[in-house]
PDB file of N, CA and C in Angstrom:
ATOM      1  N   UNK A   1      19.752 -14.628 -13.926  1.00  0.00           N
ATOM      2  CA  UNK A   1      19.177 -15.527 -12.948  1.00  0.00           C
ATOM      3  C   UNK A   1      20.245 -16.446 -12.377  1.00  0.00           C
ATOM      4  N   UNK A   2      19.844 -16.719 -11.113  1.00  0.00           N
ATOM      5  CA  UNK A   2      21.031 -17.525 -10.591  1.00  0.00           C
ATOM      6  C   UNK A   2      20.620 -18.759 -10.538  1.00  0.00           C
ATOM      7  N   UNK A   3      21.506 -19.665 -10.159  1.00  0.00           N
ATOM      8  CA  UNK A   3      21.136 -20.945 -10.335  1.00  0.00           C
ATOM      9  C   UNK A   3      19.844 -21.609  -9.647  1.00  0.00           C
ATOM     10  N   UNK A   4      20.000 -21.020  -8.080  1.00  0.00           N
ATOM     11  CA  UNK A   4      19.134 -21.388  -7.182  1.00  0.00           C
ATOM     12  C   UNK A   4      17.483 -20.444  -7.865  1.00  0.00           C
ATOM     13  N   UNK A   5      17.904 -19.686  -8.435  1.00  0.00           N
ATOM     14  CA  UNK A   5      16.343 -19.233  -8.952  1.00  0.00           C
ATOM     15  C   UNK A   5      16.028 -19.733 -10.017  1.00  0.00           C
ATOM     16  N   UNK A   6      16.954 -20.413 -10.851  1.00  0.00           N
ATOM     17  CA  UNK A   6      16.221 -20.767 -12.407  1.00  0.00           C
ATOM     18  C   UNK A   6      16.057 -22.250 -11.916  1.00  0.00           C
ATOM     19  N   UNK A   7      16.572 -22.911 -10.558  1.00  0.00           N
ATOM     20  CA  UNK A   7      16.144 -24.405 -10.157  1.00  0.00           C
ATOM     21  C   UNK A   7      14.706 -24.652  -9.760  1.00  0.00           C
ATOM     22  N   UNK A   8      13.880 -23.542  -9.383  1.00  0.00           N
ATOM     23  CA  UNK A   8      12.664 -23.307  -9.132  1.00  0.00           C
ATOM     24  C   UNK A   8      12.521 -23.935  -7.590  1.00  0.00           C
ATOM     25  N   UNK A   9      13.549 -23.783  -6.739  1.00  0.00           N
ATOM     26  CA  UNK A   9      13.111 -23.931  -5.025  1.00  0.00           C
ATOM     27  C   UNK A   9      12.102 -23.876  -4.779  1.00  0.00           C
ATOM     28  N   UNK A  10      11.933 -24.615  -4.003  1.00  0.00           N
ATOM     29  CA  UNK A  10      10.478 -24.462  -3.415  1.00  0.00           C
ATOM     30  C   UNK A  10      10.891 -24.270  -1.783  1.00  0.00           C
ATOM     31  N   UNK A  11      10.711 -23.282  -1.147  1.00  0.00           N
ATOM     32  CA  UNK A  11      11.095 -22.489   0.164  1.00  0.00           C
ATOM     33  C   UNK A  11      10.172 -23.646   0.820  1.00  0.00           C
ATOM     34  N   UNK A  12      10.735 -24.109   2.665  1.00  0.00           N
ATOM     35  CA  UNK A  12       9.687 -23.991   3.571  1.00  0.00           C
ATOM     36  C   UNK A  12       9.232 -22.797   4.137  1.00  0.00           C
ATOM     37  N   UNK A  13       8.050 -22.800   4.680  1.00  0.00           N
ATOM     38  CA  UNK A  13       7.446 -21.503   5.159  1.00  0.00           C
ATOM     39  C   UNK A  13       7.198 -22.217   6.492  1.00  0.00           C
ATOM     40  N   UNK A  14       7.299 -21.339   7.176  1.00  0.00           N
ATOM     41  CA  UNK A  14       7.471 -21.932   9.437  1.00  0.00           C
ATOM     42  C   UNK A  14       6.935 -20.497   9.714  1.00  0.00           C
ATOM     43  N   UNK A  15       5.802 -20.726  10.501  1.00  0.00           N
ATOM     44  CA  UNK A  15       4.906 -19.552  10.972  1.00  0.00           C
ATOM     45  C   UNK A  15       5.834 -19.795  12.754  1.00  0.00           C
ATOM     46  N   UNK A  16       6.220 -18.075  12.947  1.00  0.00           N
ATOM     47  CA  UNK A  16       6.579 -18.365  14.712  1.00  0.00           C
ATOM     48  C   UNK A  16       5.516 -18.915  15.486  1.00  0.00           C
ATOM     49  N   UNK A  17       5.769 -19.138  16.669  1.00  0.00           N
ATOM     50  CA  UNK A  17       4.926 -19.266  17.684  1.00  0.00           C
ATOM     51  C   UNK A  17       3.968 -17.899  18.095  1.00  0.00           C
ATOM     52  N   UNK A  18       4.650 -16.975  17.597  1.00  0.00           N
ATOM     53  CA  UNK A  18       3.979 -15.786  17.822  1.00  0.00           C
ATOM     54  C   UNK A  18       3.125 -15.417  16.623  1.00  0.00           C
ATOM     55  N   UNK A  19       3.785 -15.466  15.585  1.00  0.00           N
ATOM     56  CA  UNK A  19       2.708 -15.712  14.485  1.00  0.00           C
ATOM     57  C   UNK A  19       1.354 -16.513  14.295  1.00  0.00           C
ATOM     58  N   UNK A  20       1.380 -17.232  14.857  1.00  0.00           N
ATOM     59  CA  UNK A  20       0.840 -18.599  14.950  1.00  0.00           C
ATOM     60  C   UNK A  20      -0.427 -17.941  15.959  1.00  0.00           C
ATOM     61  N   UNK A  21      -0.245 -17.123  17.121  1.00  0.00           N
ATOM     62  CA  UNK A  21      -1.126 -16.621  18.198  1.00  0.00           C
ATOM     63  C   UNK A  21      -1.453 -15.564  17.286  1.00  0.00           C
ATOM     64  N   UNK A  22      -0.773 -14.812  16.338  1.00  0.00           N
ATOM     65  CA  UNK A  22      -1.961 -13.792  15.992  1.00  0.00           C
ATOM     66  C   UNK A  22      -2.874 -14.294  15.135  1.00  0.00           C
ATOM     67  N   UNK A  23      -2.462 -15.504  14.437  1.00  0.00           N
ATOM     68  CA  UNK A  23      -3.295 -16.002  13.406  1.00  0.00           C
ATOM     69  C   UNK A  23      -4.500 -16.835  13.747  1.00  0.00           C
ATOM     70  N   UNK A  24      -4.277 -17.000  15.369  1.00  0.00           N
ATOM     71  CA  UNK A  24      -5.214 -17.445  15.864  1.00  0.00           C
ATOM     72  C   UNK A  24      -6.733 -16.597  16.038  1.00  0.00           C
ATOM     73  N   UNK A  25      -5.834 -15.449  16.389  1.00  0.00           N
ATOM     74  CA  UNK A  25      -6.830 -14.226  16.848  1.00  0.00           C
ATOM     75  C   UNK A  25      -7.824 -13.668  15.653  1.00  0.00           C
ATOM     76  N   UNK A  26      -7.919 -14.265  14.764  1.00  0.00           N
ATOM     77  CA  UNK A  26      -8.872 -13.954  13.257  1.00  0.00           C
ATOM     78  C   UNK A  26      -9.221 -14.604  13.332  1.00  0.00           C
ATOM     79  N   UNK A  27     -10.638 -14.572  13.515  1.00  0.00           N
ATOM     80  CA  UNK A  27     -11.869 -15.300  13.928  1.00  0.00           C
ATOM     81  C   UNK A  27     -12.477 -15.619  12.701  1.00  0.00           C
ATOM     82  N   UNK A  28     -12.353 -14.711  11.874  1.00  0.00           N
ATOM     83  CA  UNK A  28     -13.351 -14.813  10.802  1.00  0.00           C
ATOM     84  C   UNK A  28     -12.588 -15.652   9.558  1.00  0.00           C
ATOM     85  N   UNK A  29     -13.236 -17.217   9.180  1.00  0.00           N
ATOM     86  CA  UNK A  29     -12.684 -18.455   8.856  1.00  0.00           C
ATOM     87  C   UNK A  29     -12.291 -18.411   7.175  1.00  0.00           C
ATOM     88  N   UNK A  30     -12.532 -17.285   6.167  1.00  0.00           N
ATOM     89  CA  UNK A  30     -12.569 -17.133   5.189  1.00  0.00           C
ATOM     90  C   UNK A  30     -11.274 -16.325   4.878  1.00  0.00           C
ATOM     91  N   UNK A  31     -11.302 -15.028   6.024  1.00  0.00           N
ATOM     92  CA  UNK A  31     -10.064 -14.600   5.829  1.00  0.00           C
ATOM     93  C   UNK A  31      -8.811 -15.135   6.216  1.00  0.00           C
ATOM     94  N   UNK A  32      -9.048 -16.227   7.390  1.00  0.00           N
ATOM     95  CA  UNK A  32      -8.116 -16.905   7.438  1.00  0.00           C
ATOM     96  C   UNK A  32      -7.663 -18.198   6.407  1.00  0.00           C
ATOM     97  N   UNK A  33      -8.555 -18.497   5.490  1.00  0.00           N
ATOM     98  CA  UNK A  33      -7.887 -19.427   4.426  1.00  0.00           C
ATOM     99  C   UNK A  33      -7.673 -18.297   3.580  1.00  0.00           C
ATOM    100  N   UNK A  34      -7.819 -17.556   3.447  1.00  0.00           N
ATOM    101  CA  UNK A  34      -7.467 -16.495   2.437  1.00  0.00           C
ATOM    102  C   UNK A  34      -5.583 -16.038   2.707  1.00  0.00           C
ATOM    103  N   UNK A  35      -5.882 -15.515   4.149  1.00  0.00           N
ATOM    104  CA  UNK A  35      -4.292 -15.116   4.669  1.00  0.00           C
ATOM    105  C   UNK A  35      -2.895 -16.616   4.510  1.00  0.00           C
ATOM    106  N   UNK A  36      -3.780 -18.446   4.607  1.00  0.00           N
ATOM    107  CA  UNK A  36      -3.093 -19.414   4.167  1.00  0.00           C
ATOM    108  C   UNK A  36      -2.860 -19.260   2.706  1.00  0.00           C
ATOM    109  N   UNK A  37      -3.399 -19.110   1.956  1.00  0.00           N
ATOM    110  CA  UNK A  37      -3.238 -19.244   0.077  1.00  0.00           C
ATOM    111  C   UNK A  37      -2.488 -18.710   0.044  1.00  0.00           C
ATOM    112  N   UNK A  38      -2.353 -17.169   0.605  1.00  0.00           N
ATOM    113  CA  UNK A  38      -1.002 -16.093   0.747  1.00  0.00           C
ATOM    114  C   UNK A  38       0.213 -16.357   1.336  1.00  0.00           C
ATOM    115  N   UNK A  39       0.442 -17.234   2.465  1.00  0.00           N
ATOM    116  CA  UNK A  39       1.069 -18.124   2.774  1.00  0.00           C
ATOM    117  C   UNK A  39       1.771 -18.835   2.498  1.00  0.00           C
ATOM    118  N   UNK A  40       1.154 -19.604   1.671  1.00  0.00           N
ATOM    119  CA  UNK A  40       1.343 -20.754   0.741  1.00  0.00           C
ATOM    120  C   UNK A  40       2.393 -20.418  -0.726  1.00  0.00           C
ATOM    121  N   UNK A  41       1.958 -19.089  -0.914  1.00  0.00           N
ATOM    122  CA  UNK A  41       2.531 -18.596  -2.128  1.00  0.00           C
ATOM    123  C   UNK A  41       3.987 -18.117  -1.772  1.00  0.00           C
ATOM    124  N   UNK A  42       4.675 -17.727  -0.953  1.00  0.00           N
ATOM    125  CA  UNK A  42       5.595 -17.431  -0.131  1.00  0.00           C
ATOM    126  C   UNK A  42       6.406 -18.783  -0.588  1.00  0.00           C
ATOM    127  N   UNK A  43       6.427 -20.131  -0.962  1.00  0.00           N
ATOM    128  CA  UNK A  43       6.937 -20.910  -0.961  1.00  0.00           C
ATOM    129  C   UNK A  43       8.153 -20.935  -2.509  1.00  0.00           C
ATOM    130  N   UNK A  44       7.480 -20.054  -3.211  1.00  0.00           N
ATOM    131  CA  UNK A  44       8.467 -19.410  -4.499  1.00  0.00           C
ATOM    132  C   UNK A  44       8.356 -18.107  -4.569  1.00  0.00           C
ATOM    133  N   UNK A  45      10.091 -18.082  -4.876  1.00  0.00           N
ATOM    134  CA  UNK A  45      10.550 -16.935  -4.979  1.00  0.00           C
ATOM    135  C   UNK A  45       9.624 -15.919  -4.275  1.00  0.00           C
ATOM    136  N   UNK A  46       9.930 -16.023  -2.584  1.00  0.00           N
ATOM    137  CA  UNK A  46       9.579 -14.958  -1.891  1.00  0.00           C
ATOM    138  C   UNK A  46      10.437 -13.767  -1.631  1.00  0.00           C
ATOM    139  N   UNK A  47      11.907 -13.857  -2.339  1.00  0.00           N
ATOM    140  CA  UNK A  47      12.086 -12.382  -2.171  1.00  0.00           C
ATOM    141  C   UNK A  47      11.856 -11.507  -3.471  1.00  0.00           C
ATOM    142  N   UNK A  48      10.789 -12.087  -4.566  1.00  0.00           N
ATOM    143  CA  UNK A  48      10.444 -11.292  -5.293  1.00  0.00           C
ATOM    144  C   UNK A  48       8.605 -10.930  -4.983  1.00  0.00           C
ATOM    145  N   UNK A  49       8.497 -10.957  -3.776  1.00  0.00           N
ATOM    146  CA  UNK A  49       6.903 -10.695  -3.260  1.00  0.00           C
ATOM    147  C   UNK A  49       7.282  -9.845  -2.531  1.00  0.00           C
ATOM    148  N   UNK A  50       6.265  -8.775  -2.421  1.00  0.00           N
ATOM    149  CA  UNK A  50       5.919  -8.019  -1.526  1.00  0.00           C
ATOM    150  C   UNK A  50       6.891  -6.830  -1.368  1.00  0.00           C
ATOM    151  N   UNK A  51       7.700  -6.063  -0.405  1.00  0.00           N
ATOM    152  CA  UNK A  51       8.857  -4.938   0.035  1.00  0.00           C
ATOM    153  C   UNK A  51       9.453  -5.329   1.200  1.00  0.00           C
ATOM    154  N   UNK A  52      10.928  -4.891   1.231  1.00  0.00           N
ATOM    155  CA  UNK A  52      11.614  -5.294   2.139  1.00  0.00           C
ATOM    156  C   UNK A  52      11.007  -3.816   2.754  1.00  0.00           C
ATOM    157  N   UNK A  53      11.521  -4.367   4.272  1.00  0.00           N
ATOM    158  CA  UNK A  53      11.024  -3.092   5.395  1.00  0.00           C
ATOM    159  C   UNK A  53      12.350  -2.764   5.853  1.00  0.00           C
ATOM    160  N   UNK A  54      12.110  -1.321   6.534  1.00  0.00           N
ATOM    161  CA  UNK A  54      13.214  -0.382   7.315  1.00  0.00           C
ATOM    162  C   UNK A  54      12.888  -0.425   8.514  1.00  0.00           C
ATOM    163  N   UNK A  55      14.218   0.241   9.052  1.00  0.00           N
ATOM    164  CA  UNK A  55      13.958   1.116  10.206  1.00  0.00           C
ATOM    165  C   UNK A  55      14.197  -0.490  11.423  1.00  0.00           C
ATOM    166  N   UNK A  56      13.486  -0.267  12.631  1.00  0.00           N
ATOM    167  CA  UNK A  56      13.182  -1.653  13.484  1.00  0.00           C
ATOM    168  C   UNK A  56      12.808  -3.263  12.861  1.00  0.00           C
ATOM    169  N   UNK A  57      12.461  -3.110  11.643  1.00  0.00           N
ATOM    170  CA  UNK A  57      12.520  -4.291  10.922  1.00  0.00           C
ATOM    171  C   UNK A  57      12.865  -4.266   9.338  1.00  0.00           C
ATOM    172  N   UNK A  58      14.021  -3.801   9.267  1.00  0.00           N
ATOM    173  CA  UNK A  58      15.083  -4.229   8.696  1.00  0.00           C
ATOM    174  C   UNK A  58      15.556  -5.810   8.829  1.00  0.00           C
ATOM    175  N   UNK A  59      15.427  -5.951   7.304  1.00  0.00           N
ATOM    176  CA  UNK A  59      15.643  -7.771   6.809  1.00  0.00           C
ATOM    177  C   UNK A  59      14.273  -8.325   7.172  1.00  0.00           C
ATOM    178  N   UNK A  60      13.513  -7.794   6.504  1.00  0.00           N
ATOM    179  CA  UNK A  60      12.282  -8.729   7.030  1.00  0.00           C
ATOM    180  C   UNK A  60      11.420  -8.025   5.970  1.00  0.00           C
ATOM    181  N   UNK A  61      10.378  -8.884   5.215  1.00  0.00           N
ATOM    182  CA  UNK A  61       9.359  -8.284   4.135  1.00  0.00           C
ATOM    183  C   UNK A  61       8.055  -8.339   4.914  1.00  0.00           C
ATOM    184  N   UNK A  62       7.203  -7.616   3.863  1.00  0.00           N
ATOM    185  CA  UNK A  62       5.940  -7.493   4.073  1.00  0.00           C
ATOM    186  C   UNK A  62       4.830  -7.558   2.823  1.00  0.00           C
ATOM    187  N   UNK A  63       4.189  -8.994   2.672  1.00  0.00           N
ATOM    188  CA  UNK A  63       3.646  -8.840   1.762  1.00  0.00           C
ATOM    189  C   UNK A  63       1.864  -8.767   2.149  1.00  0.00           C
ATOM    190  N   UNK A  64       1.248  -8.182   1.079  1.00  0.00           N
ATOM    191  CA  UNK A  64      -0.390  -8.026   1.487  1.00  0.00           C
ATOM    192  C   UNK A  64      -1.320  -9.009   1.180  1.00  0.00           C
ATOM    193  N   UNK A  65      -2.365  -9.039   2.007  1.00  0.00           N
ATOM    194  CA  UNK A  65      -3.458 -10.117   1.542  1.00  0.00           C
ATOM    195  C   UNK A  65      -4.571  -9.756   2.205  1.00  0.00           C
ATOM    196  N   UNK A  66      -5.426 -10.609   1.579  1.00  0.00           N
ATOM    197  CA  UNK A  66      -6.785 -10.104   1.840  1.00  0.00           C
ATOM    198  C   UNK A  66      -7.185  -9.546   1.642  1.00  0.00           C
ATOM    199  N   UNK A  67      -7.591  -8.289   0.447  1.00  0.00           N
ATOM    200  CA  UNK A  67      -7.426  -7.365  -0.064  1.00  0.00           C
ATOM    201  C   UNK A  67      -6.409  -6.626   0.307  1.00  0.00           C
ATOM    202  N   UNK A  68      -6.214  -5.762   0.861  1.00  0.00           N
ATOM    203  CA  UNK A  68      -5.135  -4.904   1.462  1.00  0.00           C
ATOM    204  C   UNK A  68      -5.055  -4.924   2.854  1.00  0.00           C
ATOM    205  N   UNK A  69      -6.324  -5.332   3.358  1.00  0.00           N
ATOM    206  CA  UNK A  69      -6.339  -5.326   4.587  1.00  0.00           C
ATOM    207  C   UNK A  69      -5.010  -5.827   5.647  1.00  0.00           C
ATOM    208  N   UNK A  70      -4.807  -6.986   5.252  1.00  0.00           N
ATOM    209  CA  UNK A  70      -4.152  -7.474   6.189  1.00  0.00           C
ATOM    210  C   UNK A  70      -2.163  -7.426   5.427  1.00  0.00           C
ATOM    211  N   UNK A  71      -1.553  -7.747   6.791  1.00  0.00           N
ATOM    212  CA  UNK A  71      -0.250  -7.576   6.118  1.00  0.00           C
ATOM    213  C   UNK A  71       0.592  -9.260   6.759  1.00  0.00           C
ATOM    214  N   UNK A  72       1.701 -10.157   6.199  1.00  0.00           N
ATOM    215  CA  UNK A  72       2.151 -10.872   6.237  1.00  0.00           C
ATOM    216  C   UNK A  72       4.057 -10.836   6.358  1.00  0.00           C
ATOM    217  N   UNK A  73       4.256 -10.566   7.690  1.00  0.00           N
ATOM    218  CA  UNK A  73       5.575 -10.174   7.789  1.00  0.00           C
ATOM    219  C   UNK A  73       6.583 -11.456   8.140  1.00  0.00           C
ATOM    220  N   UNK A  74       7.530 -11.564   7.212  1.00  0.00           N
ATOM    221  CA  UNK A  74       8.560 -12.329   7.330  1.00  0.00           C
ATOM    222  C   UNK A  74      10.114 -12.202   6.880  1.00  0.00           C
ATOM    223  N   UNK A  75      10.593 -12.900   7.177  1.00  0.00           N
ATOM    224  CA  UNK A  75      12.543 -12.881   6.753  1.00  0.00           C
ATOM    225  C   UNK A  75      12.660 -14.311   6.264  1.00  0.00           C
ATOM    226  N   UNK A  76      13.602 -13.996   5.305  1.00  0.00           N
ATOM    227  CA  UNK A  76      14.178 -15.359   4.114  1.00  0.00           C
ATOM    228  C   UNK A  76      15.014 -15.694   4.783  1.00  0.00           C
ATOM    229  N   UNK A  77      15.548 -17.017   5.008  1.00  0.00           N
ATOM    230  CA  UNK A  77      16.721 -17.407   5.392  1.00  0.00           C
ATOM    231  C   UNK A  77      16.656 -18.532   4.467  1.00  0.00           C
ATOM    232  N   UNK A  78      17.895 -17.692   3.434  1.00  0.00           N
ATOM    233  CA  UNK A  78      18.646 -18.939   1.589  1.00  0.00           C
ATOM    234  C   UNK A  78      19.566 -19.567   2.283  1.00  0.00           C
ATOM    235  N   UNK A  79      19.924 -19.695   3.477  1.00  0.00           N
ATOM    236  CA  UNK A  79      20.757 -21.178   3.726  1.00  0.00           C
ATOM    237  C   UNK A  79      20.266 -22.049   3.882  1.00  0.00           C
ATOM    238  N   UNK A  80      19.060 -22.019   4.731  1.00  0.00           N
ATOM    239  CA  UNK A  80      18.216 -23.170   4.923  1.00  0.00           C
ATOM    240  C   UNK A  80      17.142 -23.291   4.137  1.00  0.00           C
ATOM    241  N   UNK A  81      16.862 -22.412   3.494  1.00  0.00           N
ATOM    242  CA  UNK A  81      15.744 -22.390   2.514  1.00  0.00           C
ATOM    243  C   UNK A  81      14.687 -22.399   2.752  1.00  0.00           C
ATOM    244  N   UNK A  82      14.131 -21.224   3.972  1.00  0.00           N
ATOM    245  CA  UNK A  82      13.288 -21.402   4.894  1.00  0.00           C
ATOM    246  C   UNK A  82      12.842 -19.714   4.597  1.00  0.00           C
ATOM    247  N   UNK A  83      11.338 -19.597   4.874  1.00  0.00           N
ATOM    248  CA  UNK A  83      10.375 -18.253   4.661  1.00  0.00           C
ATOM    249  C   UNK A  83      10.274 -18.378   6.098  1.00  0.00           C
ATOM    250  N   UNK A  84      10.378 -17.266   7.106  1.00  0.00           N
ATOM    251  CA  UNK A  84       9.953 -17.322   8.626  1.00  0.00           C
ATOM    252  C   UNK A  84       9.194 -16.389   8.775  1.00  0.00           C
ATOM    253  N   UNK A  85       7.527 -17.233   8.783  1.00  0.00           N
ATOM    254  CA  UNK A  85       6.795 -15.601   9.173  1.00  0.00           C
ATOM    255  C   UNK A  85       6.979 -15.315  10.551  1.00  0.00           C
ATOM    256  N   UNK A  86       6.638 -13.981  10.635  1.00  0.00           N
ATOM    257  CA  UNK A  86       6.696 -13.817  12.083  1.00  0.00           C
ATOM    258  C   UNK A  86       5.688 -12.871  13.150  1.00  0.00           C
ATOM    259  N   UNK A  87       5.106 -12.351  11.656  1.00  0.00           N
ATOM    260  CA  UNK A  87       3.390 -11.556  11.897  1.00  0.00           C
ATOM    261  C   UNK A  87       2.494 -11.655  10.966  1.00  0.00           C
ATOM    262  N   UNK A  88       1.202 -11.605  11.537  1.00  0.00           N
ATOM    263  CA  UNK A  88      -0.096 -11.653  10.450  1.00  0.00           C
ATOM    264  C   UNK A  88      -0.911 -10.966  11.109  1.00  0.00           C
ATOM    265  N   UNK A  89      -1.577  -9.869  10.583  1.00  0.00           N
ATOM    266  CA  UNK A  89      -2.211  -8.694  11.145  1.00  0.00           C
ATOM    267  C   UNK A  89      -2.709  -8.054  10.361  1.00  0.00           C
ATOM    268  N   UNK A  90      -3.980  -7.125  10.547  1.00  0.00           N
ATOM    269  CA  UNK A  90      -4.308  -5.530   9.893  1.00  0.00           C
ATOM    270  C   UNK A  90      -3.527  -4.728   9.696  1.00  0.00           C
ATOM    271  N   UNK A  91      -3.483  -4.197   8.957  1.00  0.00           N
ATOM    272  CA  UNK A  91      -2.738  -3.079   8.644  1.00  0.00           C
ATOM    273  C   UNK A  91      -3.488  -1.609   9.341  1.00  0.00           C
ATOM    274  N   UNK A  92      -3.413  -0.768  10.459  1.00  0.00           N
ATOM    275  CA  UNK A  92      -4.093  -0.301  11.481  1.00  0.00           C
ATOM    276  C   UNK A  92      -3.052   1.090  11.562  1.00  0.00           C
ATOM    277  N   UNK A  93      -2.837   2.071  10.782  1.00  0.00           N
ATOM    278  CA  UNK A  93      -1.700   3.314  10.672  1.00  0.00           C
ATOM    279  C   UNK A  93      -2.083   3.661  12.150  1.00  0.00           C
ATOM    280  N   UNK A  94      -0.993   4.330  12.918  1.00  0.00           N
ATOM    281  CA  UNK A  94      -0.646   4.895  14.293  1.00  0.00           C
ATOM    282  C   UNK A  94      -1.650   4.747  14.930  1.00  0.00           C
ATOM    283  N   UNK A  95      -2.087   2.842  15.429  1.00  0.00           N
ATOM    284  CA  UNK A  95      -3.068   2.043  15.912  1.00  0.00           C
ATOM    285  C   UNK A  95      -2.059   1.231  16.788  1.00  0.00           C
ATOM    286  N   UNK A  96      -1.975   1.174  18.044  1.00  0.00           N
ATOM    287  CA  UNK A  96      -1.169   0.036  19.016  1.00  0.00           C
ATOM    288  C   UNK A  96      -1.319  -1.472  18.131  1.00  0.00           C
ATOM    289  N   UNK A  97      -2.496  -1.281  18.049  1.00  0.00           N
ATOM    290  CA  UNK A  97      -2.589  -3.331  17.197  1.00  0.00           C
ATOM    291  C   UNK A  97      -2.021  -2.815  15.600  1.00  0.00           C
ATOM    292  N   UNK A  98      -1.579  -2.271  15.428  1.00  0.00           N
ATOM    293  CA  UNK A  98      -1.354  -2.034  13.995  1.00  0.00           C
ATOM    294  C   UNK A  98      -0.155  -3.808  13.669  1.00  0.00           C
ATOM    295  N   UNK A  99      -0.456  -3.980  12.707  1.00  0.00           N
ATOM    296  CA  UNK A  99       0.701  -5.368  12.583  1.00  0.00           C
ATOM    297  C   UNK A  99       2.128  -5.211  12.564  1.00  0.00           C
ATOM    298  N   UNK A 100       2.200  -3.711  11.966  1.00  0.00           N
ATOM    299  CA  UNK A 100       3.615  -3.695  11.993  1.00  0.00           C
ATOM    300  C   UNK A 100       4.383  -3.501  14.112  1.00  0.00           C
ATOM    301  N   UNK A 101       3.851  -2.402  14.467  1.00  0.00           N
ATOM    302  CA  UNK A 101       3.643  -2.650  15.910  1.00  0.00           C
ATOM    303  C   UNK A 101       3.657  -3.648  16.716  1.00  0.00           C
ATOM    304  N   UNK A 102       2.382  -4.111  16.701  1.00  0.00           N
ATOM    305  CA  UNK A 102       2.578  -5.026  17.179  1.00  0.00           C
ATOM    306  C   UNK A 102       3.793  -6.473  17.249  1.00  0.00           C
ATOM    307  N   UNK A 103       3.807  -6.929  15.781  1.00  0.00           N
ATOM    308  CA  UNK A 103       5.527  -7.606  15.582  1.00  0.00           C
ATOM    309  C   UNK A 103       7.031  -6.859  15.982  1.00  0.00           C
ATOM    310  N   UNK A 104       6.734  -5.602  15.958  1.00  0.00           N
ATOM    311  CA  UNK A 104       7.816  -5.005  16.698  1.00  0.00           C
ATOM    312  C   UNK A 104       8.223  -5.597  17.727  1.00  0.00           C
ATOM    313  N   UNK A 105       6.587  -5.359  18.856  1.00  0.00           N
ATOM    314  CA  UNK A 105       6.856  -5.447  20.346  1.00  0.00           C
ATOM    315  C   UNK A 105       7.354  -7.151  20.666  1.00  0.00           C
ATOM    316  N   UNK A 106       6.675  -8.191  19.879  1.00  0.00           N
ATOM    317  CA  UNK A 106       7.262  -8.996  19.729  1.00  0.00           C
ATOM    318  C   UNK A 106       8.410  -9.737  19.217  1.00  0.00           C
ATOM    319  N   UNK A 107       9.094  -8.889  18.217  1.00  0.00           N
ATOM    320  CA  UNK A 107      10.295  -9.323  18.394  1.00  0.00           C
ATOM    321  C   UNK A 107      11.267  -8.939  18.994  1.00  0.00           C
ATOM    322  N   UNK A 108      10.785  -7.571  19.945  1.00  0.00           N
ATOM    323  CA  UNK A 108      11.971  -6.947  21.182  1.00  0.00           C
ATOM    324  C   UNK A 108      11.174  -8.017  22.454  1.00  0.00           C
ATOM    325  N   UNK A 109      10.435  -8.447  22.654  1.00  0.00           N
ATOM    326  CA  UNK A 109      10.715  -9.541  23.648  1.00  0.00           C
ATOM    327  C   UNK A 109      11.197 -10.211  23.420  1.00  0.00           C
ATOM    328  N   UNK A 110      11.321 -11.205  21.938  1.00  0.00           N
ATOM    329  CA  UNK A 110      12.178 -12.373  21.955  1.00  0.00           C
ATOM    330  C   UNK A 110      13.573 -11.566  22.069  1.00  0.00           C
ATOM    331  N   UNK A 111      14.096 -10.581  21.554  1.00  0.00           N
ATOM    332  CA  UNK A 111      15.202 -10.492  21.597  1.00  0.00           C
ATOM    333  C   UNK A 111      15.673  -8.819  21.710  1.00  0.00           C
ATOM    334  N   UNK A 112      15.428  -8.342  22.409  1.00  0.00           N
ATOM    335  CA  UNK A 112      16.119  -6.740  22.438  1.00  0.00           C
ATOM    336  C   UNK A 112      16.603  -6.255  21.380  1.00  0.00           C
ATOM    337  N   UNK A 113      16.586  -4.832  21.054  1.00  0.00           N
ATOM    338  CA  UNK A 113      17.326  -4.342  19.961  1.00  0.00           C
ATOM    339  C   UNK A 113      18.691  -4.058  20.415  1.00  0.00           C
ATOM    340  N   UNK A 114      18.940  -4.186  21.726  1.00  0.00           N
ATOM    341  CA  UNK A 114      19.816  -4.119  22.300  1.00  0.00           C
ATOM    342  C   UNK A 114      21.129  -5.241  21.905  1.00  0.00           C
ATOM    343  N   UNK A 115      20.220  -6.388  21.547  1.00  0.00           N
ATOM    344  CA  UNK A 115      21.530  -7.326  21.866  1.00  0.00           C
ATOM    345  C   UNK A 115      21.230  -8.206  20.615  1.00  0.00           C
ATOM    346  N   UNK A 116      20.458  -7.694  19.247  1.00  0.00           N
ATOM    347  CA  UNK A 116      20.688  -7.673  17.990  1.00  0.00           C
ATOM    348  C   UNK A 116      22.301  -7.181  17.640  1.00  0.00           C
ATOM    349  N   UNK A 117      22.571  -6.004  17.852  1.00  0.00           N
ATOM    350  CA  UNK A 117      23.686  -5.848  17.054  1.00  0.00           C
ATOM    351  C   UNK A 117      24.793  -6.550  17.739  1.00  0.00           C
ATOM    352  N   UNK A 118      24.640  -7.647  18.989  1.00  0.00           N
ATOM    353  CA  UNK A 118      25.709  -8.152  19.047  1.00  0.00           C
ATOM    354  C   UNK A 118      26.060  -9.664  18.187  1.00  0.00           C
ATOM    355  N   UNK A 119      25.223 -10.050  17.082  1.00  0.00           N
ATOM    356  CA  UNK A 119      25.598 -11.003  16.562  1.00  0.00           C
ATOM    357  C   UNK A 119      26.235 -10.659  15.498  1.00  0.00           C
TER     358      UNK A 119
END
């Protein structure tokens, strides 16, 4: 164990602006305190929750809630000590609203895959 994990950090968690609009879009008020508790838990040791993802979202996890239903996508950043979600969605296999999809399309508007690999 390293130092910063046996100190017991406590992460901030910062939902995007885009996150924030899908989490709006769940109407139904139970699953949405349900998808917060899950949330909430993200605040320790979140890179031992959930699976890191491939492919177009590479560096970024995905952990489940709500039963399975729904999925909670974010990236760690240990410099600042910050959890950044950046989707909250159904999990919807080769579905346009699917969550993973959908956060795709949103993070090639904020930023192209194009002009990712120039940092």
């Amino acid at each position: 164990m390293t130092a910063l994990e046996n100190s017991g950090v406590e992460y901030q968690v910062i939902l995007t602006a885009q996150a924030q609009q899908l989490f709006t879009k769940i109407k139904d008020r139970r699953e949405q305190e349900l998808l917060l508790a899950r949330i909430e838990k993200l605040k320790h040791d979140p890179d031992k929750q959930g699976k890191a993802l491939s492919d177009d979202l590479s560096g970024y996890r995905s952990v489940r809630a709500v039963g399975q239903r729904y999925r909670i996508i974010y990236r760690i950043e240990p410099a600042q000590i910050v959890v950044l979600v950046v989707g909250i969605g159904r999990r919807k296999d080769g579905d346009k609203r699917d969550v993973y999809e959908v956060t795709k399309r949103l993070l090639w508007e904020i930023m192209p895959p194009s002009n990712r690999d120039d940092e």
